[in-house]
C-alpha atoms as a PDB file:
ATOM      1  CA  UNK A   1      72.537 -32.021  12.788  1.00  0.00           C
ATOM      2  CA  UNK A   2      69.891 -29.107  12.879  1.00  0.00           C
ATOM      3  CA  UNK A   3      69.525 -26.406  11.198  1.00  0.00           C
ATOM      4  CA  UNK A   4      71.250 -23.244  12.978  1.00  0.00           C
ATOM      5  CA  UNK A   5      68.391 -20.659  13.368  1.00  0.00           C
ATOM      6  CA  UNK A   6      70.679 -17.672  11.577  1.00  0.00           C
ATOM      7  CA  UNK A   7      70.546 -19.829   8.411  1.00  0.00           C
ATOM      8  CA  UNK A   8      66.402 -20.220   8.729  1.00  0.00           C
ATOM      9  CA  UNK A   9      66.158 -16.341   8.895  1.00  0.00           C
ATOM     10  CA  UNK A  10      68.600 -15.675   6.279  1.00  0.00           C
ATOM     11  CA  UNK A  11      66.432 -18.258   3.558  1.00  0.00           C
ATOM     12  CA  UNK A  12      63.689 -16.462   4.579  1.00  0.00           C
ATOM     13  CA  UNK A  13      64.273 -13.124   3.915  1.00  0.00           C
ATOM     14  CA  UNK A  14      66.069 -14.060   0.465  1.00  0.00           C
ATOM     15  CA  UNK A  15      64.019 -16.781  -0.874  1.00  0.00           C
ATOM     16  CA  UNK A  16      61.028 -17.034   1.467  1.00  0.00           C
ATOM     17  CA  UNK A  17      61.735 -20.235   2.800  1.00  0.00           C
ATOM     18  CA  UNK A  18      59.788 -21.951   5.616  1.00  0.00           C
ATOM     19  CA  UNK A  19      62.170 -23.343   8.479  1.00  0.00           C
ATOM     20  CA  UNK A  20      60.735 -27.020   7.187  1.00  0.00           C
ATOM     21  CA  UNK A  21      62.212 -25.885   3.825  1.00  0.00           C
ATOM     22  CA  UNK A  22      65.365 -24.944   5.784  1.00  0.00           C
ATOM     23  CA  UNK A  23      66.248 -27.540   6.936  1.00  0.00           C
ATOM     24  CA  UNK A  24      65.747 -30.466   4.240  1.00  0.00           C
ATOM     25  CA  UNK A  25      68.303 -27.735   2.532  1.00  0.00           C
ATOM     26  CA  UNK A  26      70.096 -28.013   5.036  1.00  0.00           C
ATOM     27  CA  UNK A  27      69.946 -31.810   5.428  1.00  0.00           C
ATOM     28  CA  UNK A  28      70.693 -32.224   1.602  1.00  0.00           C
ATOM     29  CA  UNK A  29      74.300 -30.406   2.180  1.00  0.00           C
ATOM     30  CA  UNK A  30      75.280 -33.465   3.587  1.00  0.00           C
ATOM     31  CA  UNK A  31      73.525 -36.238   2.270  1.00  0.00           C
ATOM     32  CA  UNK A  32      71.843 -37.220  -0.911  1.00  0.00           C
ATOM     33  CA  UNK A  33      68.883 -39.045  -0.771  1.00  0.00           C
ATOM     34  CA  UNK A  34      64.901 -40.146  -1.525  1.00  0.00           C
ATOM     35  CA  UNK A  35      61.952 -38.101  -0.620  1.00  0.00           C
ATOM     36  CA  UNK A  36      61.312 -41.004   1.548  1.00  0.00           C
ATOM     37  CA  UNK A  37      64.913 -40.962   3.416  1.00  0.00           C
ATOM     38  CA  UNK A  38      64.590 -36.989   3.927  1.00  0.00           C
ATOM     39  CA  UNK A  39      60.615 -37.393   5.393  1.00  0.00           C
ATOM     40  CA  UNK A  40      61.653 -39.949   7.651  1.00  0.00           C
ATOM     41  CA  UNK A  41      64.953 -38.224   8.827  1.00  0.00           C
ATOM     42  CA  UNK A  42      63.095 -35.659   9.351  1.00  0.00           C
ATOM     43  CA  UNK A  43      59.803 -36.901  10.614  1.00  0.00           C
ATOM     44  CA  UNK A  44      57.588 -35.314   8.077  1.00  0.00           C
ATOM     45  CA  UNK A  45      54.816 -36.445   5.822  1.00  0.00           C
ATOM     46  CA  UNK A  46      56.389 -37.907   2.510  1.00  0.00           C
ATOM     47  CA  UNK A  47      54.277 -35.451   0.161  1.00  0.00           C
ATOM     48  CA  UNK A  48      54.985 -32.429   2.296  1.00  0.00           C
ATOM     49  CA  UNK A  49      58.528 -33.219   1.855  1.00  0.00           C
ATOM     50  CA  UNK A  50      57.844 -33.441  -1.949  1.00  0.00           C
ATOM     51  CA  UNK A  51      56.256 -29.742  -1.991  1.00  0.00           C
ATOM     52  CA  UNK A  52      58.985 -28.438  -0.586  1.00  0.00           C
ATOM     53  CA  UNK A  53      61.561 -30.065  -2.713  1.00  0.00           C
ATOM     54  CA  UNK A  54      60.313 -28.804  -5.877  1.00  0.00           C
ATOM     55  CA  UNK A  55      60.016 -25.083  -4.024  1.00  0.00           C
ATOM     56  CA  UNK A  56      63.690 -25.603  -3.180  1.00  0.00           C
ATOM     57  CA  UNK A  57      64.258 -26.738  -7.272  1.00  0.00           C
ATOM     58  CA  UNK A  58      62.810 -23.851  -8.756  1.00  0.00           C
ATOM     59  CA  UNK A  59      65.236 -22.050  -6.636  1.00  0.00           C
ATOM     60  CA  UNK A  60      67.666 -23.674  -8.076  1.00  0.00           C
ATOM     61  CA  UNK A  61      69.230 -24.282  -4.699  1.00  0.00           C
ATOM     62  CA  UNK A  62      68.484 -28.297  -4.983  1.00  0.00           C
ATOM     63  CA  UNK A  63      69.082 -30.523  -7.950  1.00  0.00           C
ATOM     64  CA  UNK A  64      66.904 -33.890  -8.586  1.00  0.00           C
ATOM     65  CA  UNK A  65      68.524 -37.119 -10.362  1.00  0.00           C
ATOM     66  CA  UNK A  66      67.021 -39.977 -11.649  1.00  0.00           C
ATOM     67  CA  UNK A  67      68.312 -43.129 -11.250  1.00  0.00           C
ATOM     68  CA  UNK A  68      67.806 -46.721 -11.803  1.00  0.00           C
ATOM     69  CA  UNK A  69      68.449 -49.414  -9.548  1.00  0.00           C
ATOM     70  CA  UNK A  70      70.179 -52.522 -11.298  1.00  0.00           C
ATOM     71  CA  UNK A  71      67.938 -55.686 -12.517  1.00  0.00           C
ATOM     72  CA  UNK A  72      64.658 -53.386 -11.498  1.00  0.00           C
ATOM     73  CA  UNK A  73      62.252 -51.807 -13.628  1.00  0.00           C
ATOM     74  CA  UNK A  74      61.515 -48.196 -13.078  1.00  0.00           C
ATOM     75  CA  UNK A  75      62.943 -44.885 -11.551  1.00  0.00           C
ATOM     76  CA  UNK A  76      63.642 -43.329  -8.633  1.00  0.00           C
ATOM     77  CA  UNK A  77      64.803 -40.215  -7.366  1.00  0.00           C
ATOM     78  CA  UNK A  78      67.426 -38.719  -5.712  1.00  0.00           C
ATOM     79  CA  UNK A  79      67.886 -35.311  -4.137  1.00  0.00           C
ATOM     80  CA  UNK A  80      71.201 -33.105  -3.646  1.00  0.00           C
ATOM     81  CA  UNK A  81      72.688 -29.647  -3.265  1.00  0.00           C
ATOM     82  CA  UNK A  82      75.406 -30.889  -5.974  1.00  0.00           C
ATOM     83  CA  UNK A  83      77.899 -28.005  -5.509  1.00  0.00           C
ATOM     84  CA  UNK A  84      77.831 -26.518  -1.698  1.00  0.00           C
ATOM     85  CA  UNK A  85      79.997 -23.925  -2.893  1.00  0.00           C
ATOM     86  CA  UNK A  86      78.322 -22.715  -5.845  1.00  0.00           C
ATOM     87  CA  UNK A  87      75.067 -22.925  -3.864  1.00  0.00           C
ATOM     88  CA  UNK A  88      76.950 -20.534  -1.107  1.00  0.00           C
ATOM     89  CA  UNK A  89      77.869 -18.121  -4.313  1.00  0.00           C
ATOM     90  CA  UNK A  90      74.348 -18.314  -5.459  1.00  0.00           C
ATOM     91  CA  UNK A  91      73.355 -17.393  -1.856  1.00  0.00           C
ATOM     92  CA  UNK A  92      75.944 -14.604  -1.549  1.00  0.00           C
ATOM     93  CA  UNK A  93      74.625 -12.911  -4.940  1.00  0.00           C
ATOM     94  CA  UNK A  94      71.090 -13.026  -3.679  1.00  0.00           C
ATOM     95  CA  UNK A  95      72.065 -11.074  -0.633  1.00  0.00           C
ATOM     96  CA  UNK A  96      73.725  -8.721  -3.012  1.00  0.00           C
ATOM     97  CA  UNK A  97      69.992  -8.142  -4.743  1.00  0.00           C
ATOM     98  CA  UNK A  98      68.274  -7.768  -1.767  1.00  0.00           C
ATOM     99  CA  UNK A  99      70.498  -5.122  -0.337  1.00  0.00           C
ATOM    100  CA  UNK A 100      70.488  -2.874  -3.294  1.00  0.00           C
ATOM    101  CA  UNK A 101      66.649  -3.529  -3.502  1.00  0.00           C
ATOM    102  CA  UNK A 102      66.339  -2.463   0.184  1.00  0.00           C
ATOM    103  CA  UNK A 103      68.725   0.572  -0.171  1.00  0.00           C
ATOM    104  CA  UNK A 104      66.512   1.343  -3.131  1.00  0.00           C
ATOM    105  CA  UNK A 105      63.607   1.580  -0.558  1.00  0.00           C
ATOM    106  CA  UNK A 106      65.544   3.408   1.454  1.00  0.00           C
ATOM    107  CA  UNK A 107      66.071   6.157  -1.307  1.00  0.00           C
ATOM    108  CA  UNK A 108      62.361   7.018  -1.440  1.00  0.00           C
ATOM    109  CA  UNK A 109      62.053   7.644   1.692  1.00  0.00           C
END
């Protein structure tokens, strides 16, 4: 499914996202997965996927797991929006901000 265009210009404006950013976002509403899944889903290069998954962490708008896979050694991990609506709420109250910081503008005109 792509990303719908509104919801690119929308993550711009409120968190500066790229459209690239956008959509693995986007991608992670519906699926969990590796950096490895999302770059090849998405046909992108593996570490530019990984930039822009820690961008979209700091946010706070994407949550990584660690995980173990059974009789293996090691780690691996897995990327998620974990709560859609809570990410929606989080989304909602940032548009909140940047209206009153734009009206703000506004006022010294």
């Amino acid at each position: 499914m792509e990303c719908p265009p509104e919801m690119q210009q929308l993550m711009k404006v409120l968190y500066n996202l790229s459209g690239s950013e956008t959509e693995i976002l986007y991608f992670l509403c519906g699926n969990d997965a590796r950096v490895s899944e999302i770059a090849e889903e998405l046909e992108k290069d593996r570490s530019t996927v990984q930039r822009y998954l820690s961008k979209l962490q700091s946010s706070g708008l994407v949550r990584r797991e660690a995980r173990v896979e059974e009789g293996k050694k090691g780690r691996y991990f897995v990327y998620s929006v974990p709560d859609k609506e809570r990410m929606k709420e989080k989304i909602a109250e940032r548009m909140e901000e940047w209206k009153e910081e734009k009206f703000e503008v506004l006022e010294d005109i």
